[in-house]
C-alpha atoms as a PDB file:
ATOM      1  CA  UNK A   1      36.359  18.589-132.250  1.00  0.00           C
ATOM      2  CA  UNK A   2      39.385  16.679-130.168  1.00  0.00           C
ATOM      3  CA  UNK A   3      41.069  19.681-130.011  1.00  0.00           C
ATOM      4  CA  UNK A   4      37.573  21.932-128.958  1.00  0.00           C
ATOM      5  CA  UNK A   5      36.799  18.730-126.205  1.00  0.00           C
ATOM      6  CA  UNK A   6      40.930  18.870-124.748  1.00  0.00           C
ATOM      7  CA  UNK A   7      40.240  22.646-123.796  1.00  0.00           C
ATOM      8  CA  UNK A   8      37.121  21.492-122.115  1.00  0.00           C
ATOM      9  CA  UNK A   9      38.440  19.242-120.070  1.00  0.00           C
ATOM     10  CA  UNK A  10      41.586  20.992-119.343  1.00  0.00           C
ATOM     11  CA  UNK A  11      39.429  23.682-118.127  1.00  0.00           C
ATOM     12  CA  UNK A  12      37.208  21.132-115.868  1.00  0.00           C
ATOM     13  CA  UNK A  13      40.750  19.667-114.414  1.00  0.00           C
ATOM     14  CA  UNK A  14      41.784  23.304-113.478  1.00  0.00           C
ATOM     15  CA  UNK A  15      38.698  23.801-111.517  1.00  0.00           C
ATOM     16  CA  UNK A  16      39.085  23.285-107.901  1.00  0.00           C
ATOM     17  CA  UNK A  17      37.550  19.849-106.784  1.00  0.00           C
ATOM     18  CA  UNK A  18      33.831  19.817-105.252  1.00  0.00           C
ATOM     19  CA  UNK A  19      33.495  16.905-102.687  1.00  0.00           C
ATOM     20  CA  UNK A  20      30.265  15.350-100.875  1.00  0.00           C
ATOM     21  CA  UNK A  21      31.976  14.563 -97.681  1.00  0.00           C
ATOM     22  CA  UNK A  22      30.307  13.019 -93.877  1.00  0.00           C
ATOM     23  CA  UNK A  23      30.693  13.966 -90.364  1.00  0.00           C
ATOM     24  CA  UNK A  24      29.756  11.843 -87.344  1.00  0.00           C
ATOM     25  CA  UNK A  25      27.839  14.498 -84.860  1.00  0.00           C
ATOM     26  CA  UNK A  26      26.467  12.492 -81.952  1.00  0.00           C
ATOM     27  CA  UNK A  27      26.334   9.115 -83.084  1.00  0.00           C
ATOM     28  CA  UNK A  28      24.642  10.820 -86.460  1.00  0.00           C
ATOM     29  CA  UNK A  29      26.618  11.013 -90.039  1.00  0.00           C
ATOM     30  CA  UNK A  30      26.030  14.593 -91.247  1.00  0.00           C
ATOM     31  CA  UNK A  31      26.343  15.448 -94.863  1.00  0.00           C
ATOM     32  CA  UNK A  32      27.855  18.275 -96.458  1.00  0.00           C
ATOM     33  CA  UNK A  33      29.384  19.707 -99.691  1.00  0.00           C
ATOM     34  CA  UNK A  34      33.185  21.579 -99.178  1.00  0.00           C
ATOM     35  CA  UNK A  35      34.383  24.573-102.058  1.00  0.00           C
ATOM     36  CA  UNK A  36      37.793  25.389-101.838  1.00  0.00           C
ATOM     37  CA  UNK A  37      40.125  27.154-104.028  1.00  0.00           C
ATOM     38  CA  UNK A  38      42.849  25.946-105.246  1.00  0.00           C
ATOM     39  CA  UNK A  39      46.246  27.374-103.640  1.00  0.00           C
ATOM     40  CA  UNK A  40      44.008  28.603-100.926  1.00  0.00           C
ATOM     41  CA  UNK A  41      46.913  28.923 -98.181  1.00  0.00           C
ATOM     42  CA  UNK A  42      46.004  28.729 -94.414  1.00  0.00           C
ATOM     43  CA  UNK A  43      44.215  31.004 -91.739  1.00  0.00           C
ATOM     44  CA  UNK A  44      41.469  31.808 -94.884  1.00  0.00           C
ATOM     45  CA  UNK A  45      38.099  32.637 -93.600  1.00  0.00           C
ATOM     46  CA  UNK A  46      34.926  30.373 -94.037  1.00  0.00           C
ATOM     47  CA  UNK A  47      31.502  30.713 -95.051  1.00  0.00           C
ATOM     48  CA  UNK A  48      28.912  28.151 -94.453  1.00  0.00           C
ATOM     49  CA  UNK A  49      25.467  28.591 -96.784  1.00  0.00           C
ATOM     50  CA  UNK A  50      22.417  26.541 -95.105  1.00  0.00           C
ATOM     51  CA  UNK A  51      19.761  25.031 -97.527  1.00  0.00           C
ATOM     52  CA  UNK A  52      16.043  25.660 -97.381  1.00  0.00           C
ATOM     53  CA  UNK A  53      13.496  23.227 -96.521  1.00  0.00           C
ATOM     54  CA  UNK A  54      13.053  20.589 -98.734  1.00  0.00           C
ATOM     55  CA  UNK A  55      15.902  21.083-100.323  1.00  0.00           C
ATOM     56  CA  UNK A  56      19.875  20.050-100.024  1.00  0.00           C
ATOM     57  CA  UNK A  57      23.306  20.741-100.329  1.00  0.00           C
ATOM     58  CA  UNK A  58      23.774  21.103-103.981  1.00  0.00           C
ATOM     59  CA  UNK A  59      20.853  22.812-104.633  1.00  0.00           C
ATOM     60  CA  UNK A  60      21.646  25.768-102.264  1.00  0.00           C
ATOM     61  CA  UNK A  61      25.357  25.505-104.328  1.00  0.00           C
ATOM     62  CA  UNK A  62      23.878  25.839-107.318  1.00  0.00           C
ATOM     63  CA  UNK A  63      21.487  29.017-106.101  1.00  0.00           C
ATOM     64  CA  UNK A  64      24.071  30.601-104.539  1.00  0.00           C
ATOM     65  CA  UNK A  65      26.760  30.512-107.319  1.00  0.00           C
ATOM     66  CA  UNK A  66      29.453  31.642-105.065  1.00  0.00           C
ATOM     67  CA  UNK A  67      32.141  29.701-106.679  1.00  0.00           C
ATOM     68  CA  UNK A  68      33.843  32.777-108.418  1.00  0.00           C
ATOM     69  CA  UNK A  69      33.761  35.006-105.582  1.00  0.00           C
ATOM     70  CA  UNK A  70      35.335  31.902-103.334  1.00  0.00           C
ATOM     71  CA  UNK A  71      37.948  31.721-106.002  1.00  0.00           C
ATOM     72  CA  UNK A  72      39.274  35.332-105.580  1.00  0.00           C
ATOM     73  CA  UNK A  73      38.897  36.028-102.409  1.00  0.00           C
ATOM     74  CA  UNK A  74      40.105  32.646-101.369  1.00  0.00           C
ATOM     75  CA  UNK A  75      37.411  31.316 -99.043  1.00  0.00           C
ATOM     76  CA  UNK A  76      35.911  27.785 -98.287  1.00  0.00           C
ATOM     77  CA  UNK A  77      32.524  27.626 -98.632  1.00  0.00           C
ATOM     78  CA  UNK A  78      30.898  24.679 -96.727  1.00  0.00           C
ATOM     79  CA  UNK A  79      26.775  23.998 -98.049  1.00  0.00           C
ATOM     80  CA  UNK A  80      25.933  21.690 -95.229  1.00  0.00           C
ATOM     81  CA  UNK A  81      22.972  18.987 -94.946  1.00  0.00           C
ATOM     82  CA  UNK A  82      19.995  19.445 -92.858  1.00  0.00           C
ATOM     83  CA  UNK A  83      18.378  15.934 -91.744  1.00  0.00           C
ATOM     84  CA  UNK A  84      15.223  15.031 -93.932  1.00  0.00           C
ATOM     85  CA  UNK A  85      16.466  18.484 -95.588  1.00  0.00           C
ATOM     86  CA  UNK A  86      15.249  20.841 -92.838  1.00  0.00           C
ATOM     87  CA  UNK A  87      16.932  22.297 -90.012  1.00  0.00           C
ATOM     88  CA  UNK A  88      16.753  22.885 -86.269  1.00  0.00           C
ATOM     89  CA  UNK A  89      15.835  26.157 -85.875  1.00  0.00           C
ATOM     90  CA  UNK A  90      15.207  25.894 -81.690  1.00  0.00           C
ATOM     91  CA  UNK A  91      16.967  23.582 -80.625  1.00  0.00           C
ATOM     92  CA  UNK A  92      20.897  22.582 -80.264  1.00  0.00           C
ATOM     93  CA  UNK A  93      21.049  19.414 -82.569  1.00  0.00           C
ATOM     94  CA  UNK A  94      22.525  21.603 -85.683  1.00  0.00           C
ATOM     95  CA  UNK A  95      23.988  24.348 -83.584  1.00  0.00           C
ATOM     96  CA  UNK A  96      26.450  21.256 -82.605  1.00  0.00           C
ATOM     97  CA  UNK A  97      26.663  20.328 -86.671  1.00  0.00           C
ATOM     98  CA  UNK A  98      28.009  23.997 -87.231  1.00  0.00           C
ATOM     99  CA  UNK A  99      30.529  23.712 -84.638  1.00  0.00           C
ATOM    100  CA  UNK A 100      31.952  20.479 -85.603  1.00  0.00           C
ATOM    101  CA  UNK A 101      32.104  21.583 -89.392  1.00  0.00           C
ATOM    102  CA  UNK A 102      33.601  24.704 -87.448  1.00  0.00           C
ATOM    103  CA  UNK A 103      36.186  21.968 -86.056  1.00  0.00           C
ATOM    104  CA  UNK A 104      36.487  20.062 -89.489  1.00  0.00           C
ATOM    105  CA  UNK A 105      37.302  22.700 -91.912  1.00  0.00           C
ATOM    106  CA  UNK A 106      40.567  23.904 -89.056  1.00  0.00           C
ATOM    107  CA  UNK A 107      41.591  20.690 -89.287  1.00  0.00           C
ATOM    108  CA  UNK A 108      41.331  20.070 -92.857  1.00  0.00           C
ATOM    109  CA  UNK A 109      41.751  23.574 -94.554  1.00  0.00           C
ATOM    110  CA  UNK A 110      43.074  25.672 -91.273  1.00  0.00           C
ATOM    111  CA  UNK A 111      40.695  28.197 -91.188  1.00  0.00           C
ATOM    112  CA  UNK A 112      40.661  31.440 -89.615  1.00  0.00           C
ATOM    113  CA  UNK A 113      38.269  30.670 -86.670  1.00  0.00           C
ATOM    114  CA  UNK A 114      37.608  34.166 -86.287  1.00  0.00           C
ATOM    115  CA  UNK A 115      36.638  34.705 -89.436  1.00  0.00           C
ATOM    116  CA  UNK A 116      33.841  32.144 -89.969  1.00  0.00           C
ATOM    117  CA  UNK A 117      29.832  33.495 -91.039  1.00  0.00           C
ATOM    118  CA  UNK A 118      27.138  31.377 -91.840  1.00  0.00           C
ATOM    119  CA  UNK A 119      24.212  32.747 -93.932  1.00  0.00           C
ATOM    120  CA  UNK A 120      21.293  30.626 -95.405  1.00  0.00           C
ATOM    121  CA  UNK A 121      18.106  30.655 -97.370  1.00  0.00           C
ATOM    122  CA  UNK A 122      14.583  30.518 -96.580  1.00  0.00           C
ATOM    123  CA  UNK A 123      14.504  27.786 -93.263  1.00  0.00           C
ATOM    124  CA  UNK A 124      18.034  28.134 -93.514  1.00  0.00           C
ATOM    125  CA  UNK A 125      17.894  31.640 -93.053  1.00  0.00           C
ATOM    126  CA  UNK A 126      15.713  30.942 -90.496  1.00  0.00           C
ATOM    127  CA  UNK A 127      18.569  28.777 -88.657  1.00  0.00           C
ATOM    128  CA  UNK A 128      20.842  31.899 -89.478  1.00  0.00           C
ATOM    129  CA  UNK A 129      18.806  34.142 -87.074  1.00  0.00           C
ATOM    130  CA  UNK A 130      18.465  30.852 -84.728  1.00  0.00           C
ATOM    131  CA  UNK A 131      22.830  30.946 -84.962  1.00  0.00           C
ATOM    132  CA  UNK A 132      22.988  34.695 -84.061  1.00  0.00           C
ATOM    133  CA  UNK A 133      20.928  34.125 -81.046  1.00  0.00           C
ATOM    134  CA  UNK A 134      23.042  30.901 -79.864  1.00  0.00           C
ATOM    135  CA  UNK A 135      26.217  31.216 -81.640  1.00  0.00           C
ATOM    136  CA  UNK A 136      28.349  34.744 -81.920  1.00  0.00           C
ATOM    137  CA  UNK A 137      30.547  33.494 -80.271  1.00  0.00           C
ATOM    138  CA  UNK A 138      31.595  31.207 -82.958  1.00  0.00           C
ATOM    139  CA  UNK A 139      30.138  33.128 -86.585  1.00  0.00           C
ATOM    140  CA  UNK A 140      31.785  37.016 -87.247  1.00  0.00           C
ATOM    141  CA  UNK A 141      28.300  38.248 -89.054  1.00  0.00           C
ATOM    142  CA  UNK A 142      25.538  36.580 -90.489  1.00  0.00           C
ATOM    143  CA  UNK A 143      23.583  36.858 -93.930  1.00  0.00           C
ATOM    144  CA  UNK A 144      19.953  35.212 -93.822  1.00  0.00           C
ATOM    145  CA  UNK A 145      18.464  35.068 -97.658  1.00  0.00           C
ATOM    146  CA  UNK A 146      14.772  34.828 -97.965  1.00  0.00           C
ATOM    147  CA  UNK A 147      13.993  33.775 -94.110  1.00  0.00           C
ATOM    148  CA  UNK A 148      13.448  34.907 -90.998  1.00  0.00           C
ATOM    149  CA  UNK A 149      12.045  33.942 -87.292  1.00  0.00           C
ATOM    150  CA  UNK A 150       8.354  34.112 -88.338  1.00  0.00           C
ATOM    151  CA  UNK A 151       6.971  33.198 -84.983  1.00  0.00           C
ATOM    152  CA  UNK A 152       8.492  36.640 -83.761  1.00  0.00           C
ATOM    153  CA  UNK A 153      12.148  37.336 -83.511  1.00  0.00           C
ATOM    154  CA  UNK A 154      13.964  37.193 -80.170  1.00  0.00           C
ATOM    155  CA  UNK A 155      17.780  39.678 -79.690  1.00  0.00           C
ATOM    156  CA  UNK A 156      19.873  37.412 -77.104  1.00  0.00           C
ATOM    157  CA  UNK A 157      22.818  37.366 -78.947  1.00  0.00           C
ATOM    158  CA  UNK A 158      26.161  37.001 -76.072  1.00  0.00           C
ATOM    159  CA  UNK A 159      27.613  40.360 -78.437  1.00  0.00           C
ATOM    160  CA  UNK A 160      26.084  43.185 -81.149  1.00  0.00           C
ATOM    161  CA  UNK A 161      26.363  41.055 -84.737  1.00  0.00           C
ATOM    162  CA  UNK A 162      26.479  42.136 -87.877  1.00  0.00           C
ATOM    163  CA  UNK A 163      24.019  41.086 -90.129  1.00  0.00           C
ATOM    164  CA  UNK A 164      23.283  41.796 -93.946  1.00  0.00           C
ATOM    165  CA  UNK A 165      19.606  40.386 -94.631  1.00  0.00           C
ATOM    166  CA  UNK A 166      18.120  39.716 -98.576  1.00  0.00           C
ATOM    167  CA  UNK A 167      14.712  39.582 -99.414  1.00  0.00           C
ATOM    168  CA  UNK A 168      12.422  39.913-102.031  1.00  0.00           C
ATOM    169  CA  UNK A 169       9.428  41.680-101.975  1.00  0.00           C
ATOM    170  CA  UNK A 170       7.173  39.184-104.011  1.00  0.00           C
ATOM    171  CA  UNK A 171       8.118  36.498-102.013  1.00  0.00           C
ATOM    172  CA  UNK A 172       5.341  34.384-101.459  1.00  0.00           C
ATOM    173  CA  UNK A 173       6.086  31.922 -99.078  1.00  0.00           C
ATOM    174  CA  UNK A 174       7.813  33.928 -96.395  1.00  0.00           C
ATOM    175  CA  UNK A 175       6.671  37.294 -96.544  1.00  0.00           C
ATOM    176  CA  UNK A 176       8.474  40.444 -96.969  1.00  0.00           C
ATOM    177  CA  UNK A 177       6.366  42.066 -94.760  1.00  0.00           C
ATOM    178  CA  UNK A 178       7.597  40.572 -91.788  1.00  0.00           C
ATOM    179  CA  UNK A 179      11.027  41.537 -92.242  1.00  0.00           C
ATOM    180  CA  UNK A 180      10.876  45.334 -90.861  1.00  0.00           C
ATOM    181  CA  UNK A 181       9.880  43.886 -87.583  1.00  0.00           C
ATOM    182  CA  UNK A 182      12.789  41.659 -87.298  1.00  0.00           C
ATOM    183  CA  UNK A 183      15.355  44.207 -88.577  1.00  0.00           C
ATOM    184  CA  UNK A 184      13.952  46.257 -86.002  1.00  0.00           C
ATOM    185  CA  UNK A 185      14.706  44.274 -83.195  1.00  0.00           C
ATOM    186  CA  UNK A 186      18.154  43.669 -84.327  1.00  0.00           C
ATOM    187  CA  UNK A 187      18.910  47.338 -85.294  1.00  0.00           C
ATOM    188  CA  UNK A 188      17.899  48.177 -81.226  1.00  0.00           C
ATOM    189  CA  UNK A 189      19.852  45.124 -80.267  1.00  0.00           C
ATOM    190  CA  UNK A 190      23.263  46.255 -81.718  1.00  0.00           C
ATOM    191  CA  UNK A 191      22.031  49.915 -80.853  1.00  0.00           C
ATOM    192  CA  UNK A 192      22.338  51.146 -84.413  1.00  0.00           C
ATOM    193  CA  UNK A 193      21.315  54.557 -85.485  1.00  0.00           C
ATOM    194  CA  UNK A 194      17.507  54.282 -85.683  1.00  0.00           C
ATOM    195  CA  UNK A 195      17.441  56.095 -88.948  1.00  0.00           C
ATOM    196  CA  UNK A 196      18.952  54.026 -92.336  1.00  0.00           C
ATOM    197  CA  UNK A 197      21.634  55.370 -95.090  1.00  0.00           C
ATOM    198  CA  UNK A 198      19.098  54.274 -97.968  1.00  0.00           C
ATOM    199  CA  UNK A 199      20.652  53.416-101.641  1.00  0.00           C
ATOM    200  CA  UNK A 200      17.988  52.996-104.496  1.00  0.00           C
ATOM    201  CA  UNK A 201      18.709  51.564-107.641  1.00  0.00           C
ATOM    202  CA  UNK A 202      21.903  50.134-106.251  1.00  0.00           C
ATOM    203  CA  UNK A 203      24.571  49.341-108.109  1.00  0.00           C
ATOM    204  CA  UNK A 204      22.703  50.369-111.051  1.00  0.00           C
ATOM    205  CA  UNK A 205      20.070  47.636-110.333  1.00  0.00           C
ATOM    206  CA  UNK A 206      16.933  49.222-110.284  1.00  0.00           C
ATOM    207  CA  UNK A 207      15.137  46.786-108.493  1.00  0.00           C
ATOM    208  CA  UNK A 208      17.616  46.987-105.747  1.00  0.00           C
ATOM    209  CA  UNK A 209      17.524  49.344-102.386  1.00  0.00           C
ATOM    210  CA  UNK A 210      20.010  48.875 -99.837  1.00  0.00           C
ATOM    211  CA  UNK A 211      18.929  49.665 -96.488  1.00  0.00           C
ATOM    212  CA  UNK A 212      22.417  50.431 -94.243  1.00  0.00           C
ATOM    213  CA  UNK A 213      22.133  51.307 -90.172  1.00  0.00           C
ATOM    214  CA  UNK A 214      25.503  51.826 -88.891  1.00  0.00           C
ATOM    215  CA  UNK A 215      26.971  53.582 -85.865  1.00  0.00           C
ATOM    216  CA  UNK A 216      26.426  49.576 -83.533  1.00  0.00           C
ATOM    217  CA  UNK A 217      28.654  48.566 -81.048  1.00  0.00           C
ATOM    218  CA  UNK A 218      31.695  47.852 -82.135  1.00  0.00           C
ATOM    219  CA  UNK A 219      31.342  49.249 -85.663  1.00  0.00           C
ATOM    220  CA  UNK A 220      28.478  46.744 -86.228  1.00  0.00           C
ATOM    221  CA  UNK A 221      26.004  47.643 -89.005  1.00  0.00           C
ATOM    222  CA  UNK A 222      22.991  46.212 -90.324  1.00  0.00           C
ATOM    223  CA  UNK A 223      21.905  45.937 -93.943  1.00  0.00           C
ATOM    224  CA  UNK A 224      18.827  45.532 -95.550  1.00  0.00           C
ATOM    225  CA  UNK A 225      18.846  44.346 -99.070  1.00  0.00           C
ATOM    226  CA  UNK A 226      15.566  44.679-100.622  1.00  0.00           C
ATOM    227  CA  UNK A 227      14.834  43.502-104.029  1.00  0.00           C
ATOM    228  CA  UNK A 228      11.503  44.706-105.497  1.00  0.00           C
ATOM    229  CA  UNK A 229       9.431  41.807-107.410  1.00  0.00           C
ATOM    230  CA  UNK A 230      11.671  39.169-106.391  1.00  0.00           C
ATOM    231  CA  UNK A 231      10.176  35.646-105.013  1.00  0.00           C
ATOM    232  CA  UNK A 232      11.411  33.378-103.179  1.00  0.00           C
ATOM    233  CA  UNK A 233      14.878  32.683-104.619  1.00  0.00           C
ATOM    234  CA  UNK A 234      18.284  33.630-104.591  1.00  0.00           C
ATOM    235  CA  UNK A 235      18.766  36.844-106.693  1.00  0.00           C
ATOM    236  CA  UNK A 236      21.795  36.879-108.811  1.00  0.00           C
ATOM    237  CA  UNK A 237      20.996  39.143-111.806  1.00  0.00           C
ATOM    238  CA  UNK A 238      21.411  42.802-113.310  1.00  0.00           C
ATOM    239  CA  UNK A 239      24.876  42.674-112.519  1.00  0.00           C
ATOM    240  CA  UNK A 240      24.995  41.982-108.941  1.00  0.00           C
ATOM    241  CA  UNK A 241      24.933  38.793-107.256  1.00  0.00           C
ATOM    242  CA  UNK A 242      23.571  37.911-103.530  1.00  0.00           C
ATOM    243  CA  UNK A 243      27.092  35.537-103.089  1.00  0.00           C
ATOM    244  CA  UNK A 244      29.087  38.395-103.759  1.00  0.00           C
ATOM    245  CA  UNK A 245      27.144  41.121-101.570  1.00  0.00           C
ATOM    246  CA  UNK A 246      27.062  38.791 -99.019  1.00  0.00           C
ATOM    247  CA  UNK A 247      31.209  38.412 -98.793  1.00  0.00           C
ATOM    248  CA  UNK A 248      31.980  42.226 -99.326  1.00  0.00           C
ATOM    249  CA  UNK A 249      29.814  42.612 -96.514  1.00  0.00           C
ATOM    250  CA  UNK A 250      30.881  39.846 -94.142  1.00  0.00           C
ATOM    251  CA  UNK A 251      34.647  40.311 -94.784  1.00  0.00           C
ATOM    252  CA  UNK A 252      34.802  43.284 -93.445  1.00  0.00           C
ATOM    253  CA  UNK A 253      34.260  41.638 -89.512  1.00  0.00           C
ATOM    254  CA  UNK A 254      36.236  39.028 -87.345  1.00  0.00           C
ATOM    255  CA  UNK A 255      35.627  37.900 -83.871  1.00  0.00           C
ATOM    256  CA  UNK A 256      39.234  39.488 -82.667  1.00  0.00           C
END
């Protein structure tokens, strides 16, 4: 049993640390949770993964299960806190958060400012589309989970964006069916091909179709990844997980 328990915590110790840490953004301490590998190096990109509503930094964490992928690739992953666990999705109050963990994580881990993408589920998908709008100059692509503008999306992004949305096709609290629309707008925005490369049963996953329109500005492509029967959760089962889809995707772009 000693022996059994000194493997277990020699294997905890060679886990890279997971720290709550606080920002000061106008006169306001933000919240957030920082993943980063060990021997990680300098100019490594950065991913920042935006709670829904109601819930908070370690639950989006634990949904996302990114960890692994963050550890080979060698990535930080920041899960930032939205005040009373919801997010601005109109205004500039968290646009500002997102540039000063922007700041933070240069200073701290020296991060590849041009490669930086934010992605988020349900309202912080939500704030995703609300980034791509207000922010391309700072995120290289984007990867909403489960949420969209549901009021109607609006395409004033300062340069075409990549984008890589997941959604489930059961989900019950924002709909599937108001995705195409949104897609739509983006697809025209980026002036993708009009037509997607579809991929059923993807990966072997035979829930999964993968919806690609390429041929955008600047090589820019945007994915649909639609899981059939899914709710309203992060989808990390039959062999492929959302965390990992999301970096092969988002890797692939940087602001220069």
């Amino acid at each position: 049993m000693k022996k059994v328990f000194a493997i277990l915590l020699a294997l905890m110790l060679m886990q890279a640390p997971l720290s709550a840490q606080t920002i000061k953004v106008n006169d306001t301490d933000r919240n957030y949770i920082v993943y980063a590998p060990k021997d990680l190096g300098t100019g490594r990109p950065l991913l920042i993964s935006c709670h829904g509503m109601n819930q908070d930094a370690n639950y989006q964490k634990g949904m996302l299960q990114i960890e692994s992928v963050a550890d080979t690739a060698k990535f930080v992953t920041v899960f930032p806190e939205g005040l009373n666990k919801r997010w601005d999705i109109r205004g500039e109050s968290d646009l500002q958060f997102m540039t000063a963990l922007i700041d933070e994580m240069v200073e701290k881990y020296g991060i590849d400012r041009n490669r930086v993408y934010i992605s988020g589920f349900s309202m912080g998908g939500m704030f995703t589309y609300h980034c791509m709008n207000h922010m391309a100059d700072k995120f290289a692509a984007f990867a909403p989970i489960s949420g969209y503008p549901m009021w109607g999306g609006t395409y004033t992004s300062s340069r075409p964006v990549p984008l890589i949305h997941t959604h489930g096709t059961t989900d019950d609290v924002v709909r599937f069916g108001g995705v195409a629309a949104i897609i739509e707008g983006w697809v025209k925005r980026n002036a993708c091909k009009s037509e997607p490369a579809v991929i059923k049963t993807y990966r072997d996953a035979s829930h999964i179709t993968r919806h690609t329109w390429s041929g955008g500005e600047n090589g820019v492509e945007v994915v649909l990844m639609e899981m059939a029967n899914k709710g309203h959760w992060i989808s990390n089962d039959n062999g492929v997980k959302t965390g990992d889809e999301i970096w092969k995707f988002c890797k692939r772009y940087s602001l220069k």
